[in-house]
PDB file of N, CA and C in Angstrom:
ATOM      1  N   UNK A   1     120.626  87.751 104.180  1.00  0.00           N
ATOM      2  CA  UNK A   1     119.891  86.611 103.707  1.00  0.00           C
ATOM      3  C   UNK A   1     120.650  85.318 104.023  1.00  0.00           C
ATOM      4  N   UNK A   2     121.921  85.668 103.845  1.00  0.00           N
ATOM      5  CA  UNK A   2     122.567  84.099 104.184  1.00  0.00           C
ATOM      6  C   UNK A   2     122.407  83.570 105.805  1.00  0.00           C
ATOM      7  N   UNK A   3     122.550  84.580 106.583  1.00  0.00           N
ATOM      8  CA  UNK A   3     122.232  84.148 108.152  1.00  0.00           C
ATOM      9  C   UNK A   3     120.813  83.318 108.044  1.00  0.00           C
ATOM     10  N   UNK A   4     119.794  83.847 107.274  1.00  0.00           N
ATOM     11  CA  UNK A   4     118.678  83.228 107.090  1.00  0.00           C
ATOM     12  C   UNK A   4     118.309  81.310 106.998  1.00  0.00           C
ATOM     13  N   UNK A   5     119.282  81.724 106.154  1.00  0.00           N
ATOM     14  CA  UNK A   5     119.333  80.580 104.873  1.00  0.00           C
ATOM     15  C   UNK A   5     120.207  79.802 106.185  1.00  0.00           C
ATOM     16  N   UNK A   6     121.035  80.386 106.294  1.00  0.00           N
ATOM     17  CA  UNK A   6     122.100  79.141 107.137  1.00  0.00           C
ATOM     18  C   UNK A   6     120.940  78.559 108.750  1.00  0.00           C
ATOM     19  N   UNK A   7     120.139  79.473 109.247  1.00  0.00           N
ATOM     20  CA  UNK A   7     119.014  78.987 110.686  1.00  0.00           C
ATOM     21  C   UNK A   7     118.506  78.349 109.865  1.00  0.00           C
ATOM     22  N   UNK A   8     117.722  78.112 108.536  1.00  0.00           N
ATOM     23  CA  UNK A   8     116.775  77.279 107.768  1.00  0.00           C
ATOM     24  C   UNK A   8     117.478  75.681 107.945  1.00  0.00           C
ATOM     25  N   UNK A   9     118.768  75.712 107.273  1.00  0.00           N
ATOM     26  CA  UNK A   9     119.348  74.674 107.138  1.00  0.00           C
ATOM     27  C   UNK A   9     119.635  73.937 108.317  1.00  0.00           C
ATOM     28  N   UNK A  10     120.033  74.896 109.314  1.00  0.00           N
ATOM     29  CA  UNK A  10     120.515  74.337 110.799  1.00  0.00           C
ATOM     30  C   UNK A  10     119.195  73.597 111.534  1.00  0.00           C
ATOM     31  N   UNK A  11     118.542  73.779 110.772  1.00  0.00           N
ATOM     32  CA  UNK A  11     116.714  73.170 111.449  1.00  0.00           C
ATOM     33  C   UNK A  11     116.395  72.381 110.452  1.00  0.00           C
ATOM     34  N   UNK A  12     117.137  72.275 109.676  1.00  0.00           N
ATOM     35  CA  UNK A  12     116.852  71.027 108.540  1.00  0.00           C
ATOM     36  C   UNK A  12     115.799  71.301 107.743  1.00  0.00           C
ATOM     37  N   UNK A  13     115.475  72.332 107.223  1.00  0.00           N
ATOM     38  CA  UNK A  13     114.456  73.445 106.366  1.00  0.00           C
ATOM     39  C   UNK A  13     115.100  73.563 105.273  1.00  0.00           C
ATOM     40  N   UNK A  14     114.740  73.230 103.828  1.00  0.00           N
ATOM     41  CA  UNK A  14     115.361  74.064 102.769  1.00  0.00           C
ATOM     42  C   UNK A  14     115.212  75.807 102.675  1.00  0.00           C
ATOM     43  N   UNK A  15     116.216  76.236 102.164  1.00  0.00           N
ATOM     44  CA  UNK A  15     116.087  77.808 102.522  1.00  0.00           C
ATOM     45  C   UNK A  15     115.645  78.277 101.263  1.00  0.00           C
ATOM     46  N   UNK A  16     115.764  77.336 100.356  1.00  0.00           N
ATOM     47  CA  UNK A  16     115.533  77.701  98.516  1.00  0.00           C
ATOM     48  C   UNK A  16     114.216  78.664  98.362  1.00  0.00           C
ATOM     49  N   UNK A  17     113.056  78.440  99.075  1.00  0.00           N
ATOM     50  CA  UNK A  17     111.668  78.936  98.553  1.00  0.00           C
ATOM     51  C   UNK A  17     111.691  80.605  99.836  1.00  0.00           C
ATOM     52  N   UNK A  18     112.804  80.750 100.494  1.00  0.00           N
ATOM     53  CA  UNK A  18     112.710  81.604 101.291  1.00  0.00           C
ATOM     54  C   UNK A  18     112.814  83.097 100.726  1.00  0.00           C
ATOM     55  N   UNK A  19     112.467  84.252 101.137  1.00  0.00           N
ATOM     56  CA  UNK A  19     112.994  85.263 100.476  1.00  0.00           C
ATOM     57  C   UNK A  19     112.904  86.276 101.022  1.00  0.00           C
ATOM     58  N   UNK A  20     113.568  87.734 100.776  1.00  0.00           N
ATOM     59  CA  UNK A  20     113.422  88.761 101.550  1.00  0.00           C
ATOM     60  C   UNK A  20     113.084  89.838 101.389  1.00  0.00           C
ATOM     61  N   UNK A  21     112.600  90.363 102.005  1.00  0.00           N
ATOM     62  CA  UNK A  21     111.804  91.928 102.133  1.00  0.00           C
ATOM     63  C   UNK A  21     111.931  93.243 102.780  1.00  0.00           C
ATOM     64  N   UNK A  22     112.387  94.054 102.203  1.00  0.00           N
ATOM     65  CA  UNK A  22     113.168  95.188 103.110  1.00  0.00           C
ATOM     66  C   UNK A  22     112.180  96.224 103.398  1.00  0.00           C
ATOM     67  N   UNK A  23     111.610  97.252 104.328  1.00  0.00           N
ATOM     68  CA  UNK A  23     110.658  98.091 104.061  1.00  0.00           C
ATOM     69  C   UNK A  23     111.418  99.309 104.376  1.00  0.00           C
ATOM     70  N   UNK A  24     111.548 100.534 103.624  1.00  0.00           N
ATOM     71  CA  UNK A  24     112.375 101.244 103.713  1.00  0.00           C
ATOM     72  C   UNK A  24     111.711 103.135 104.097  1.00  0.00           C
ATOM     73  N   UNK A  25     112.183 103.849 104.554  1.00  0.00           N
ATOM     74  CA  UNK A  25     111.602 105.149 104.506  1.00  0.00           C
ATOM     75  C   UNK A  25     112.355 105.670 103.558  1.00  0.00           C
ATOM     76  N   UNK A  26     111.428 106.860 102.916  1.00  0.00           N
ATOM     77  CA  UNK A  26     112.349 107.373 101.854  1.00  0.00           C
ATOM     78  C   UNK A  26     112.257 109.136 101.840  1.00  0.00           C
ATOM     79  N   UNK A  27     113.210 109.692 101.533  1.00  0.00           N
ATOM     80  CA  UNK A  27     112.865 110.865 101.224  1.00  0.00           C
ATOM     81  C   UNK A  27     113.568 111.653 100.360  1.00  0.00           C
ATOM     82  N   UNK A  28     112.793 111.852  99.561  1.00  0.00           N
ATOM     83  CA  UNK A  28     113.889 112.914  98.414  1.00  0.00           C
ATOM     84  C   UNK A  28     113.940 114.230  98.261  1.00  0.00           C
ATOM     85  N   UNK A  29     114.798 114.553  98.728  1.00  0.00           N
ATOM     86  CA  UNK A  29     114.839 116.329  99.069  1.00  0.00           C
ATOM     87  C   UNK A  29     115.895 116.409  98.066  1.00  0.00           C
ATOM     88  N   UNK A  30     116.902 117.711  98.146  1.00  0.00           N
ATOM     89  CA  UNK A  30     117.794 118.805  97.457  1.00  0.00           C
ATOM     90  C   UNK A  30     119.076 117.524  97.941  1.00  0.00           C
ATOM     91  N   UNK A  31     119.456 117.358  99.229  1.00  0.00           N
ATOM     92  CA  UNK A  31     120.869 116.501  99.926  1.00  0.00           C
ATOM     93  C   UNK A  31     120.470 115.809 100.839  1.00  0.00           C
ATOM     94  N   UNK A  32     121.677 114.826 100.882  1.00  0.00           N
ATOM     95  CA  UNK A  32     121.273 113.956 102.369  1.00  0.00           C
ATOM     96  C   UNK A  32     121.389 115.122 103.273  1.00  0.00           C
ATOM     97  N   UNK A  33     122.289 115.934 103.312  1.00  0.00           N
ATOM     98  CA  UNK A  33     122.397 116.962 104.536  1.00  0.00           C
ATOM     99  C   UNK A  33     121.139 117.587 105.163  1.00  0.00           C
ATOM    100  N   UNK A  34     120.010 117.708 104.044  1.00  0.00           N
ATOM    101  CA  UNK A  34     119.252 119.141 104.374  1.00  0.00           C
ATOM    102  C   UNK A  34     117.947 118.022 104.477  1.00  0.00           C
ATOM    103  N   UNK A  35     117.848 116.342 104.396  1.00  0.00           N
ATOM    104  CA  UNK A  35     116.792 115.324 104.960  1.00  0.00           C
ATOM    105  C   UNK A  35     116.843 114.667 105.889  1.00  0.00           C
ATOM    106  N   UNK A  36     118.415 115.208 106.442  1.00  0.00           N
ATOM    107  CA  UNK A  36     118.521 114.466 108.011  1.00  0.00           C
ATOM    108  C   UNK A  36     117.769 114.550 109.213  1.00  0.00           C
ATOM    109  N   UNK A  37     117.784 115.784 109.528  1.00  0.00           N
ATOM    110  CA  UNK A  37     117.487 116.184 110.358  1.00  0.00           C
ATOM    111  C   UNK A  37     115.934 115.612 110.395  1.00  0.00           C
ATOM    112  N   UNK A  38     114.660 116.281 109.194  1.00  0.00           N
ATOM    113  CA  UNK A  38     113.469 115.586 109.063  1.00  0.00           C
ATOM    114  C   UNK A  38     113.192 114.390 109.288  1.00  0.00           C
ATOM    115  N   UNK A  39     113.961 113.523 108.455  1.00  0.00           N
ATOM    116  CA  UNK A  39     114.212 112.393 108.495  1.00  0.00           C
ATOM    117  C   UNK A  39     113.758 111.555 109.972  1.00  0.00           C
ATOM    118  N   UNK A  40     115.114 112.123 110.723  1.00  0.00           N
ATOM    119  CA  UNK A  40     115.398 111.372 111.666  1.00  0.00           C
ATOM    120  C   UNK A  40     113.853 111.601 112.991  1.00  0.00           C
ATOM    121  N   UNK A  41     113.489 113.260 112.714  1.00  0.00           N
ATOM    122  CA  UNK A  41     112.470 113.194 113.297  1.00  0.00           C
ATOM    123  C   UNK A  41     111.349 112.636 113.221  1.00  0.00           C
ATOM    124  N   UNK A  42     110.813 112.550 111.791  1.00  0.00           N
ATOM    125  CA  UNK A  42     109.839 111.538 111.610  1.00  0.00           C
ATOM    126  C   UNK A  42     110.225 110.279 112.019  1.00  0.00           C
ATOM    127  N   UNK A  43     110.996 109.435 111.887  1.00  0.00           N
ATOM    128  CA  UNK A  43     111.375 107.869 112.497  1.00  0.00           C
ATOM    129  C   UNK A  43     111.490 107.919 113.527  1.00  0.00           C
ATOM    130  N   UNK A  44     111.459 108.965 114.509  1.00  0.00           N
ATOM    131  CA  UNK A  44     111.927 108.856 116.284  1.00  0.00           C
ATOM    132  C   UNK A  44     110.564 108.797 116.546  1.00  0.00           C
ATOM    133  N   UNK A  45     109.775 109.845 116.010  1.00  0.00           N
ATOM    134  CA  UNK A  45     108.149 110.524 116.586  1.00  0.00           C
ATOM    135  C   UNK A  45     107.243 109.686 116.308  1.00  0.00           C
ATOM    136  N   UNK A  46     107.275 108.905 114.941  1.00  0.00           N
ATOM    137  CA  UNK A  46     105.910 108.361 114.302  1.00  0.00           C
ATOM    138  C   UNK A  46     106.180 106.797 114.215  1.00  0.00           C
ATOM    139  N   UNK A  47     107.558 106.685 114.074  1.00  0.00           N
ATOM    140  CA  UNK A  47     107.721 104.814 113.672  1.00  0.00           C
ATOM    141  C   UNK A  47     107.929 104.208 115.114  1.00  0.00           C
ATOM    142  N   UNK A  48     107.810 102.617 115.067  1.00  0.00           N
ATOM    143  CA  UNK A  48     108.385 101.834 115.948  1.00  0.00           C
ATOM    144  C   UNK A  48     109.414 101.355 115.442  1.00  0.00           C
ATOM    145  N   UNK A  49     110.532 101.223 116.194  1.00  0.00           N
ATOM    146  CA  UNK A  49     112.066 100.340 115.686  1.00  0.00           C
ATOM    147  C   UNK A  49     111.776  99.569 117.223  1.00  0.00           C
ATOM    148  N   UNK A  50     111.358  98.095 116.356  1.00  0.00           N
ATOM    149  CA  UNK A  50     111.995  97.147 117.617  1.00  0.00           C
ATOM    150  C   UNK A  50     113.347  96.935 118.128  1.00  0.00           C
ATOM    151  N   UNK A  51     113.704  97.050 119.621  1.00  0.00           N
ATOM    152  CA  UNK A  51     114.766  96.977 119.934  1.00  0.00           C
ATOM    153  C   UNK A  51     115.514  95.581 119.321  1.00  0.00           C
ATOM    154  N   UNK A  52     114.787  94.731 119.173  1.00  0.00           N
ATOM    155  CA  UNK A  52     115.679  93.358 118.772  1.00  0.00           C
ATOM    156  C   UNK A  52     115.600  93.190 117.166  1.00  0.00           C
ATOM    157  N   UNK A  53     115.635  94.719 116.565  1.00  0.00           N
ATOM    158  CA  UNK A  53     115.430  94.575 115.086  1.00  0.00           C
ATOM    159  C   UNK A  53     116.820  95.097 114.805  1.00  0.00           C
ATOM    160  N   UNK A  54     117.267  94.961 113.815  1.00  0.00           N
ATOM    161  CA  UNK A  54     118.879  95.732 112.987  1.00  0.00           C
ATOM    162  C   UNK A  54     118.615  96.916 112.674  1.00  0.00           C
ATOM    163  N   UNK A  55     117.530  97.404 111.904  1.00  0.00           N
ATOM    164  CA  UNK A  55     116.573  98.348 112.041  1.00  0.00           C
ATOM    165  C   UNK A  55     116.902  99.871 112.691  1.00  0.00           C
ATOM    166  N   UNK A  56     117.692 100.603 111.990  1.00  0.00           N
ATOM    167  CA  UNK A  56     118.046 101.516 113.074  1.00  0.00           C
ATOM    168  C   UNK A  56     117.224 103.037 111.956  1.00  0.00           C
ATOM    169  N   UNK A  57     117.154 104.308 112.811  1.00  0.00           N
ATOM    170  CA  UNK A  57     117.219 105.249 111.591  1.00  0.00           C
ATOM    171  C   UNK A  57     118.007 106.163 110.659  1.00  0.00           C
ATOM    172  N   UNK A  58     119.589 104.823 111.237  1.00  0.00           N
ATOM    173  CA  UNK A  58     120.709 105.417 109.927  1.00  0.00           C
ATOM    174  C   UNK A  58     120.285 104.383 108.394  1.00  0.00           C
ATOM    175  N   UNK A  59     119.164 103.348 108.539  1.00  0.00           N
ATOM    176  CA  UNK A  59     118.944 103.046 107.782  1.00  0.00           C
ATOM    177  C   UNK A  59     118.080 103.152 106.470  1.00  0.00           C
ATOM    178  N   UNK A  60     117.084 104.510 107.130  1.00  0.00           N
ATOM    179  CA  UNK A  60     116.382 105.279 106.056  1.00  0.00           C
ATOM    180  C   UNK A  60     116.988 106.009 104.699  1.00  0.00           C
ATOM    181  N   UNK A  61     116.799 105.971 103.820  1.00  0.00           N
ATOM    182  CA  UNK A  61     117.016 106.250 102.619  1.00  0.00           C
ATOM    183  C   UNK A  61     116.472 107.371 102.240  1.00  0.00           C
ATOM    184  N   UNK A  62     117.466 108.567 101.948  1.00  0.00           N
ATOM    185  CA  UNK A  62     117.289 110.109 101.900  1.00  0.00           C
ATOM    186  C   UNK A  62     118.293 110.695 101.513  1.00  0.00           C
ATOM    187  N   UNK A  63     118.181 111.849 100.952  1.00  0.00           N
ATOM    188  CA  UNK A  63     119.229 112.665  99.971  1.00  0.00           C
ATOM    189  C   UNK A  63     118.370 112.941  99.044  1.00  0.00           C
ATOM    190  N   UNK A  64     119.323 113.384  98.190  1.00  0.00           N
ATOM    191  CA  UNK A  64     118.955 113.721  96.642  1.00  0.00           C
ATOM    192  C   UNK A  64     118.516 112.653  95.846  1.00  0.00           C
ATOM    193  N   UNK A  65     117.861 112.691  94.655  1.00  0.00           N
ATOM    194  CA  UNK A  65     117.462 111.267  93.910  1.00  0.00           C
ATOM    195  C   UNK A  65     118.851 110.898  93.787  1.00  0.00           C
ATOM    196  N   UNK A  66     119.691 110.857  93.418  1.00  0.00           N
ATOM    197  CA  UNK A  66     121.436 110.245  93.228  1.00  0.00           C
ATOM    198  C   UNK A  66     121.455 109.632  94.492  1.00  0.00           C
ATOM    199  N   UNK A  67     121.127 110.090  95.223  1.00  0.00           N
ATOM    200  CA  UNK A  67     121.771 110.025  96.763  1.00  0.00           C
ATOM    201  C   UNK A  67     120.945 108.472  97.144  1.00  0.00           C
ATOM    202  N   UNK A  68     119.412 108.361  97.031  1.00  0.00           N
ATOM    203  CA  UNK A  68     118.580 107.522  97.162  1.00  0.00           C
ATOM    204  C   UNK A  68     118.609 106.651  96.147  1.00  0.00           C
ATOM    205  N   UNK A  69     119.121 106.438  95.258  1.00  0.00           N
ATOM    206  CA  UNK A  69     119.237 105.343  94.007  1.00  0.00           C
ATOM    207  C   UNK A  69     120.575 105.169  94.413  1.00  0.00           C
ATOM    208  N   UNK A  70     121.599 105.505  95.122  1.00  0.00           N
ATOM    209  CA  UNK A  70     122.648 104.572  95.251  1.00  0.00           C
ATOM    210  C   UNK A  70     122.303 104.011  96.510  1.00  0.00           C
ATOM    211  N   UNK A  71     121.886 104.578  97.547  1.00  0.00           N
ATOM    212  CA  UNK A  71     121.409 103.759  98.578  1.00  0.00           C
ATOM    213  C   UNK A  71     120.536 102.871  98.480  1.00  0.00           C
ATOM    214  N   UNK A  72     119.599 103.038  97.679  1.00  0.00           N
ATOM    215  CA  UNK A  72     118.423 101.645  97.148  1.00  0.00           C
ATOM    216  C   UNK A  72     119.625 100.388  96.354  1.00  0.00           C
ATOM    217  N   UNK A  73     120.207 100.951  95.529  1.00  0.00           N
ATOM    218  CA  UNK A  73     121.285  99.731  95.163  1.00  0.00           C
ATOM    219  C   UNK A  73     122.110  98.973  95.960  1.00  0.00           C
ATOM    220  N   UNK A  74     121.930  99.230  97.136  1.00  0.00           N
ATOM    221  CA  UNK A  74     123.069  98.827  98.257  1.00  0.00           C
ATOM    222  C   UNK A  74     122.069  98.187  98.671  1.00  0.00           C
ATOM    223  N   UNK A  75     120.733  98.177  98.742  1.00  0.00           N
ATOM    224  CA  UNK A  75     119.893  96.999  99.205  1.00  0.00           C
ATOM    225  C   UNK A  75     119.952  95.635  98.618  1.00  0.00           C
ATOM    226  N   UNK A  76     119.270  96.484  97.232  1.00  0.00           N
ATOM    227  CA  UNK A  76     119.422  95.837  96.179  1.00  0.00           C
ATOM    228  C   UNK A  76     120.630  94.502  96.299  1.00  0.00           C
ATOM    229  N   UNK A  77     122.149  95.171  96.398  1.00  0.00           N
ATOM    230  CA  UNK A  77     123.365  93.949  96.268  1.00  0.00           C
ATOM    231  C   UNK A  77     123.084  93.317  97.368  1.00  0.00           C
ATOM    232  N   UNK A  78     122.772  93.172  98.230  1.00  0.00           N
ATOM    233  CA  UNK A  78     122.307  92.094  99.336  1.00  0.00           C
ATOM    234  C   UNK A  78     121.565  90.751  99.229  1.00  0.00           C
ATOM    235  N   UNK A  79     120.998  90.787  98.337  1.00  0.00           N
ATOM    236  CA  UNK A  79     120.210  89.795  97.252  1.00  0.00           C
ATOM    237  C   UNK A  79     118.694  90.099  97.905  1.00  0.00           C
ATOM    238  N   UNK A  80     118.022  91.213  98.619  1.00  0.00           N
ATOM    239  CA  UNK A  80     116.896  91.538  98.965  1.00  0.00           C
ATOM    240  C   UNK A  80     115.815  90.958  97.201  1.00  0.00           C
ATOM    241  N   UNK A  81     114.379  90.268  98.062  1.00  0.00           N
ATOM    242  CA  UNK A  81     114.034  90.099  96.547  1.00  0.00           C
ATOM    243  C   UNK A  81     112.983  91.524  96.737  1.00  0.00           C
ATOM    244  N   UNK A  82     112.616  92.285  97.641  1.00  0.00           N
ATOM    245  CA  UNK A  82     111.369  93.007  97.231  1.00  0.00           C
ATOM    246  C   UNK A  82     111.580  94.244  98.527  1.00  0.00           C
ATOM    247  N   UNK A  83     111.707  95.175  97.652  1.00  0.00           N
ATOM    248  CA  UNK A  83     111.608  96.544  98.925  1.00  0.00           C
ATOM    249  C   UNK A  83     110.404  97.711  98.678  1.00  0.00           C
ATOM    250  N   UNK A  84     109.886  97.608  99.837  1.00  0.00           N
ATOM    251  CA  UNK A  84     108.269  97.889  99.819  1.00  0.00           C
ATOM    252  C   UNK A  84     109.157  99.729 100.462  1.00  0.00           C
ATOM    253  N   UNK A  85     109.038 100.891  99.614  1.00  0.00           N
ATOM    254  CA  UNK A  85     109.053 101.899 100.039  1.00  0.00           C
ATOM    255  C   UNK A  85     107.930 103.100 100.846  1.00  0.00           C
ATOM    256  N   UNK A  86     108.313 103.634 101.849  1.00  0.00           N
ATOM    257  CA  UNK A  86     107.268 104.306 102.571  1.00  0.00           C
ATOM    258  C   UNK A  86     108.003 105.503 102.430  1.00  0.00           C
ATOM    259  N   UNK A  87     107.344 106.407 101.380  1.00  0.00           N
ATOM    260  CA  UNK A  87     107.046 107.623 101.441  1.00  0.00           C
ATOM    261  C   UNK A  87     107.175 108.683 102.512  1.00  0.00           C
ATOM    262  N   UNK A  88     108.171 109.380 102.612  1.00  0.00           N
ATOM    263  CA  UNK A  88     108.189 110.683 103.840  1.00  0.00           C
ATOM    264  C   UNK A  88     106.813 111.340 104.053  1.00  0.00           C
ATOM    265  N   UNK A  89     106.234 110.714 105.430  1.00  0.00           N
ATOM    266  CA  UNK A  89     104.950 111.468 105.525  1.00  0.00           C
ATOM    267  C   UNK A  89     104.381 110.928 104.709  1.00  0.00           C
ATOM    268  N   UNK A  90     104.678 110.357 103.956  1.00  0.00           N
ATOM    269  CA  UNK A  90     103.148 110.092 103.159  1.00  0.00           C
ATOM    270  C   UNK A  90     102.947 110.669 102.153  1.00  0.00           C
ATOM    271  N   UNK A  91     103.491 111.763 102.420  1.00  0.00           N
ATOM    272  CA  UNK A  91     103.244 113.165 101.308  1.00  0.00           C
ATOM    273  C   UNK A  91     103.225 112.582  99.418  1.00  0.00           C
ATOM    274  N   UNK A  92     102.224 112.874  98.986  1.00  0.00           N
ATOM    275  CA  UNK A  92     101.663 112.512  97.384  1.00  0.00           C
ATOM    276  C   UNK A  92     103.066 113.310  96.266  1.00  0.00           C
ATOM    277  N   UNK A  93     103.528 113.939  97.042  1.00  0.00           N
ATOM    278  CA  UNK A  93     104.737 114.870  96.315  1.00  0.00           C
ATOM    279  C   UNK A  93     106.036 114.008  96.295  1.00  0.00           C
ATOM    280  N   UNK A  94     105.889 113.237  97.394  1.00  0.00           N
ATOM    281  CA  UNK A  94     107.252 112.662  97.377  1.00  0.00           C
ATOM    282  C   UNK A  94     106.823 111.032  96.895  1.00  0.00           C
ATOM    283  N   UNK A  95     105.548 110.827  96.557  1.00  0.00           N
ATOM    284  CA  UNK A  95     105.143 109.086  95.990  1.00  0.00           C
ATOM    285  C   UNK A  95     106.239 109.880  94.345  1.00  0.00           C
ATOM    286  N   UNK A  96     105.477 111.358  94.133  1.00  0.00           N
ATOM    287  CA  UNK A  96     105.910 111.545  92.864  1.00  0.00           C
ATOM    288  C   UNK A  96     107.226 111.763  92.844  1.00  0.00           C
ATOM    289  N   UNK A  97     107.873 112.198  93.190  1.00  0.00           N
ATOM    290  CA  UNK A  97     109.352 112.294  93.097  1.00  0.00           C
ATOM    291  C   UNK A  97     110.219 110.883  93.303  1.00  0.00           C
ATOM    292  N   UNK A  98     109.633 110.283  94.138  1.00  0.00           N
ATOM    293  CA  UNK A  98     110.288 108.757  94.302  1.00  0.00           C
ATOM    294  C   UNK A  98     109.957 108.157  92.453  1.00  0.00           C
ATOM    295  N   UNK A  99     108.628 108.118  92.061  1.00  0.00           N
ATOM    296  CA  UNK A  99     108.417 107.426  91.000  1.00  0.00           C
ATOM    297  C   UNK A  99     109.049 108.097  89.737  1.00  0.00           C
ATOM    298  N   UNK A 100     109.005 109.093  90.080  1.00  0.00           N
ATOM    299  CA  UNK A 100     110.296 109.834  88.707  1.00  0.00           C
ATOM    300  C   UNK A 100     111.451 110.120  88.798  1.00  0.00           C
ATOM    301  N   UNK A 101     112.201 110.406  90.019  1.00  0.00           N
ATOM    302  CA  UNK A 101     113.539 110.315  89.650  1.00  0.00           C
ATOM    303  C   UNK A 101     114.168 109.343  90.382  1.00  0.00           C
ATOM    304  N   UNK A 102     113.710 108.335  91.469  1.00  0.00           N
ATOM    305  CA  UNK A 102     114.157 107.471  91.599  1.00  0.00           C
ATOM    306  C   UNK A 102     114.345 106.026  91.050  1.00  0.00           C
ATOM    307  N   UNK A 103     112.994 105.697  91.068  1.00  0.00           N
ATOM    308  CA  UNK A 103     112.805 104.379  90.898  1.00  0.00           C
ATOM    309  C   UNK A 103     113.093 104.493  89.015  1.00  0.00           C
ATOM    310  N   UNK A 104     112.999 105.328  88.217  1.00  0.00           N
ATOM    311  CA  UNK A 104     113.820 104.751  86.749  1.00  0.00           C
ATOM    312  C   UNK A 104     115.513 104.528  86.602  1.00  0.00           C
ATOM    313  N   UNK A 105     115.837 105.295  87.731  1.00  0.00           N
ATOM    314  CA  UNK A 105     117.347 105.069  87.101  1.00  0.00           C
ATOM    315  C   UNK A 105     117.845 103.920  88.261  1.00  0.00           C
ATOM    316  N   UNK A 106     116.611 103.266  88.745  1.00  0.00           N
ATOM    317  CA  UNK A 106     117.447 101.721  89.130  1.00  0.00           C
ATOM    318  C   UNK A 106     117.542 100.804  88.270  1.00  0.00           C
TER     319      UNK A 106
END
């Protein structure tokens, strides 16, 4: 956010009303070990990563709920104001598992 804030200013823009938005993949399995592999295949096969984005798919968020609530907090300390999560697949099993064991113990 501060690189942000600092191009705003360098253009003579206040950066105050600016803010940021992370969109994240998620998946909550048993370990990070045993969602890698999935993981990484769904983000190679189905997503676009622009080449001129930071954006990579060591940046998906997966593991165990522990595993994914400390990685969501590491967004979180960045001063991100809003992270829009996308569901592995889509799958209605994992909206539910994200909404119960993740997202309360942030």
């Amino acid at each position: 956010m501060e690189k942000i804030q600092a191009f705003a200013r360098e253009a003579g823009r206040d950066p105050a009303p600016l803010t940021a938005t992370n969109q994240l993949a998620v998946y909550v399995g048993n370990s990070r070990a045993e969602t890698t592999a999935d993981m990484r295949c769904w983000l190679s096969t189905e997503w676009d990563v622009a080449s001129w984005s930071e954006s990579t798919v060591e940046h998906a968020i997966h593991g165990s709920a522990a595993e994914c609530v400390a990685q969501l907090r590491a967004h979180v300390a960045t001063g991100v104001h809003r992270i829009i999560l996308i569901p592995y697949r889509y799958q209605p099993q994992q909206v539910e598992r994200i909404a119960k064991e993740v997202l309360p113990a942030l």
